[in-house]
Protein backbone atom coordinates (compact mmCIF):
# COMPACT_ATOMS: atom_id res chain seq x y z
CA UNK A 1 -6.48 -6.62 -13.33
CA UNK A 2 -9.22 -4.17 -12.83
CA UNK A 3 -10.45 -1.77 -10.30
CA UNK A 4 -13.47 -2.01 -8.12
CA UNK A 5 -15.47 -1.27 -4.73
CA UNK A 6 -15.52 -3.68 -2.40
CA UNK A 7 -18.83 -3.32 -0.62
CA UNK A 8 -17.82 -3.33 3.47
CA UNK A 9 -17.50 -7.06 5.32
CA UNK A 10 -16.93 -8.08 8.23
CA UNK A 11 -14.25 -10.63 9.57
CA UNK A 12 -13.51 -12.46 13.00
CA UNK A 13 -9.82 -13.70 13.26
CA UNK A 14 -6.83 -13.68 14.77
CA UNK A 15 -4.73 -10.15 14.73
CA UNK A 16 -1.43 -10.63 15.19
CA UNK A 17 1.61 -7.77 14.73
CA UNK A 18 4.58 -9.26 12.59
CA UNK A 19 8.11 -8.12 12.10
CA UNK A 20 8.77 -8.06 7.93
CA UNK A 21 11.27 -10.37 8.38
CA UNK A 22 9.52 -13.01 10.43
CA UNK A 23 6.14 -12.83 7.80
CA UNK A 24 6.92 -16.20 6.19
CA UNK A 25 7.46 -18.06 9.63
CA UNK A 26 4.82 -16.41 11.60
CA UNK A 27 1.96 -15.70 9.31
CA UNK A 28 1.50 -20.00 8.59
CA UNK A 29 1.59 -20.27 12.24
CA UNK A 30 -1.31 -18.05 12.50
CA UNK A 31 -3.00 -19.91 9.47
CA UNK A 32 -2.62 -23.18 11.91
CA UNK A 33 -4.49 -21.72 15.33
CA UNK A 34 -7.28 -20.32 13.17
CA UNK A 35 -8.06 -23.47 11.70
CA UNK A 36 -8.07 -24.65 15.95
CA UNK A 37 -10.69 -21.48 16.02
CA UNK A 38 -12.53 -22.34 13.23
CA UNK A 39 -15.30 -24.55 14.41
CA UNK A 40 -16.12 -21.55 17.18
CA UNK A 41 -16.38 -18.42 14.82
CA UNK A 42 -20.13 -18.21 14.88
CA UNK A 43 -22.18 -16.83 11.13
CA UNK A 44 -19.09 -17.70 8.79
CA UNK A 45 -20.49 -16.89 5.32
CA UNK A 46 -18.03 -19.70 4.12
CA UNK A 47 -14.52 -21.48 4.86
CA UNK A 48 -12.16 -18.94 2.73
CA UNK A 49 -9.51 -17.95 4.55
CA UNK A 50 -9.11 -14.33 4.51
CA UNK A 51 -5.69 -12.92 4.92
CA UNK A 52 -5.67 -8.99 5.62
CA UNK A 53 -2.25 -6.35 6.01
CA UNK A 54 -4.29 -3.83 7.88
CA UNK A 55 -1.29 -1.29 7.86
CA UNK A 56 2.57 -1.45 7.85
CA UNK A 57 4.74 0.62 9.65
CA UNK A 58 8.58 0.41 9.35
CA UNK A 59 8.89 -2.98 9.51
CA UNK A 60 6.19 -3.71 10.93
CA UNK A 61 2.84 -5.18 9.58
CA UNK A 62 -0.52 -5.84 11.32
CA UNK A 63 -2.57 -9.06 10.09
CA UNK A 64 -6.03 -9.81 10.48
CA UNK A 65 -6.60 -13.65 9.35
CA UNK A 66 -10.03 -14.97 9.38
CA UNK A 67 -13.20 -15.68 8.30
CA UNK A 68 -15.79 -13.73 6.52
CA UNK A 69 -19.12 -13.63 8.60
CA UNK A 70 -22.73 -12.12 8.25
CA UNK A 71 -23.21 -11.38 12.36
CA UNK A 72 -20.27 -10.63 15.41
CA UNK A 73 -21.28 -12.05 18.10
CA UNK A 74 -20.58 -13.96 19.69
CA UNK A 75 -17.03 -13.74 19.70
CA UNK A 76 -14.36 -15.83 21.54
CA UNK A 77 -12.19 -14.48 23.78
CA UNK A 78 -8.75 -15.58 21.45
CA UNK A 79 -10.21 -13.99 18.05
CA UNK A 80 -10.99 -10.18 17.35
CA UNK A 81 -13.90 -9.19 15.10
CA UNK A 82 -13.89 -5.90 12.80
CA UNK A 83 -15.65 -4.35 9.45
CA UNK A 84 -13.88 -3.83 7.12
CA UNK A 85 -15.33 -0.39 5.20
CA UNK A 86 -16.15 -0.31 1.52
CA UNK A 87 -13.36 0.84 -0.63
CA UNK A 88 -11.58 0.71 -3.61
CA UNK A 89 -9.19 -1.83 -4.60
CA UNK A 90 -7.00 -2.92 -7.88
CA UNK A 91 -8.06 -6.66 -8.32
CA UNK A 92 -6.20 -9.44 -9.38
CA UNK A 93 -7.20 -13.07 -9.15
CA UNK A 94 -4.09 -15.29 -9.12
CA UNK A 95 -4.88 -18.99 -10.27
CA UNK A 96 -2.08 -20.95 -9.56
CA UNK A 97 0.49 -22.18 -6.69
CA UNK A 98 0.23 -19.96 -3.66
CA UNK A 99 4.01 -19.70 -3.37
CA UNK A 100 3.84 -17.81 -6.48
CA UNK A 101 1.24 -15.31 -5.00
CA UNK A 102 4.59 -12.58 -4.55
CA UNK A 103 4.88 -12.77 -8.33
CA UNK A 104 1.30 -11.04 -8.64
CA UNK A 105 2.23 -9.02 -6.49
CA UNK A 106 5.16 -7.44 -8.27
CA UNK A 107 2.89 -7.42 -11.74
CA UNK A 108 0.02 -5.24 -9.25
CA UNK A 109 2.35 -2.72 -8.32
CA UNK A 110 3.99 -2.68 -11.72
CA UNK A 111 0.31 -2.04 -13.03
CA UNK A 112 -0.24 0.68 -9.91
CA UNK A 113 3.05 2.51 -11.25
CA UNK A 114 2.48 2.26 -15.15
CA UNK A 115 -1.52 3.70 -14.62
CA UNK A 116 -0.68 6.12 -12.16
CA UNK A 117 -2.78 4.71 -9.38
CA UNK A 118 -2.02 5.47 -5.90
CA UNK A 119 -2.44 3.00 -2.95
CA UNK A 120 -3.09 3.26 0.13
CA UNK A 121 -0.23 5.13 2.52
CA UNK A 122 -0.64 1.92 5.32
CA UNK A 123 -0.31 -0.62 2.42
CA UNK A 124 -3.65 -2.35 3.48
CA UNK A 125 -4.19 -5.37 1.35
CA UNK A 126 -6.18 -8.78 1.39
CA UNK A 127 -6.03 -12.00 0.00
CA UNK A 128 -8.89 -14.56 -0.16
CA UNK A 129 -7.91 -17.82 -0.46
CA UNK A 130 -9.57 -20.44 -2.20
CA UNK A 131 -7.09 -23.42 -1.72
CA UNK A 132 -9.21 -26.26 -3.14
CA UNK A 133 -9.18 -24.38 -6.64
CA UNK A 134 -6.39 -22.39 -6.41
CA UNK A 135 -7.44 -19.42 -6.43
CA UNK A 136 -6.44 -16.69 -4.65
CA UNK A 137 -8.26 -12.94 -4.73
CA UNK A 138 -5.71 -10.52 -4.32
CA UNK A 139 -6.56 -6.98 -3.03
CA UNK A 140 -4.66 -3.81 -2.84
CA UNK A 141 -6.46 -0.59 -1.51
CA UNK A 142 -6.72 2.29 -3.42
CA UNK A 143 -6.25 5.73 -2.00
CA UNK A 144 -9.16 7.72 -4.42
């Protein structure tokens, strides 16, 4: 694990606001239509899925999954585009199945807690996903 600044990025994707409870039925559904999408997002700087919590509240968490891409426009009407701003984030890149992704998780925020780091209040947090290799980039923001 280590820390470090993410220069800012932009995505275009589908946004989507999921109850906690309904993230593992919902969030592969969402996985599915942007694949439909994918062939129409315009300047994708590859095919890496990026998966992104832009905040939780209660119970509540808004997604952003997409694409990386070097330009906006255009945009279809189904997807939203939006930078992300640099920032920094504790890093972990989990090689392995992506079922055991939660597993990193739990080590991250052990990690957070035993350094004394402090992360961001709306839990924002990516993933990149590299599912040819196995490889997933796992993200949580920092509040510095």
């Amino acid at each position: 694990m280590e820390i470090i600044k993410k220069a800012s990025f932009t995505v275009v994707g589908i946004k989507e606001t999921i109850k906690e409870h309904e993230l593992f039925v919902k969030v592969p559904k969402v996985y599915e239509r942007l694949k439909q999408f994918s062939g129409q997002i315009n300047h994708k700087k590859n095919n890496l899925i990026i998966e992104i919590c832009l905040k939780k509240e209660d119970n509540t968490y808004t997604e952003l999954i997409g694409y990386e891409v070097t330009e906006l426009n255009p945009i279809d009407k189904n997807l939203v585009g939006m930078k992300i701003p640099e920032a920094s984030y504790l890093y972990f890149l989990h090689k392995g199945k992506k079922e055991d992704i939660f597993q990193a998780y739990v080590d991250m925020y052990d990690y957070v807690i035993r350094e004394k780091l402090v992360i961001d209040t709306k839990e924002f947090k990516m993933e990149i996903h590299d599912e040819h290799n196995l490889e997933y980039h796992l993200y949580l923001k920092l509040a510095l």
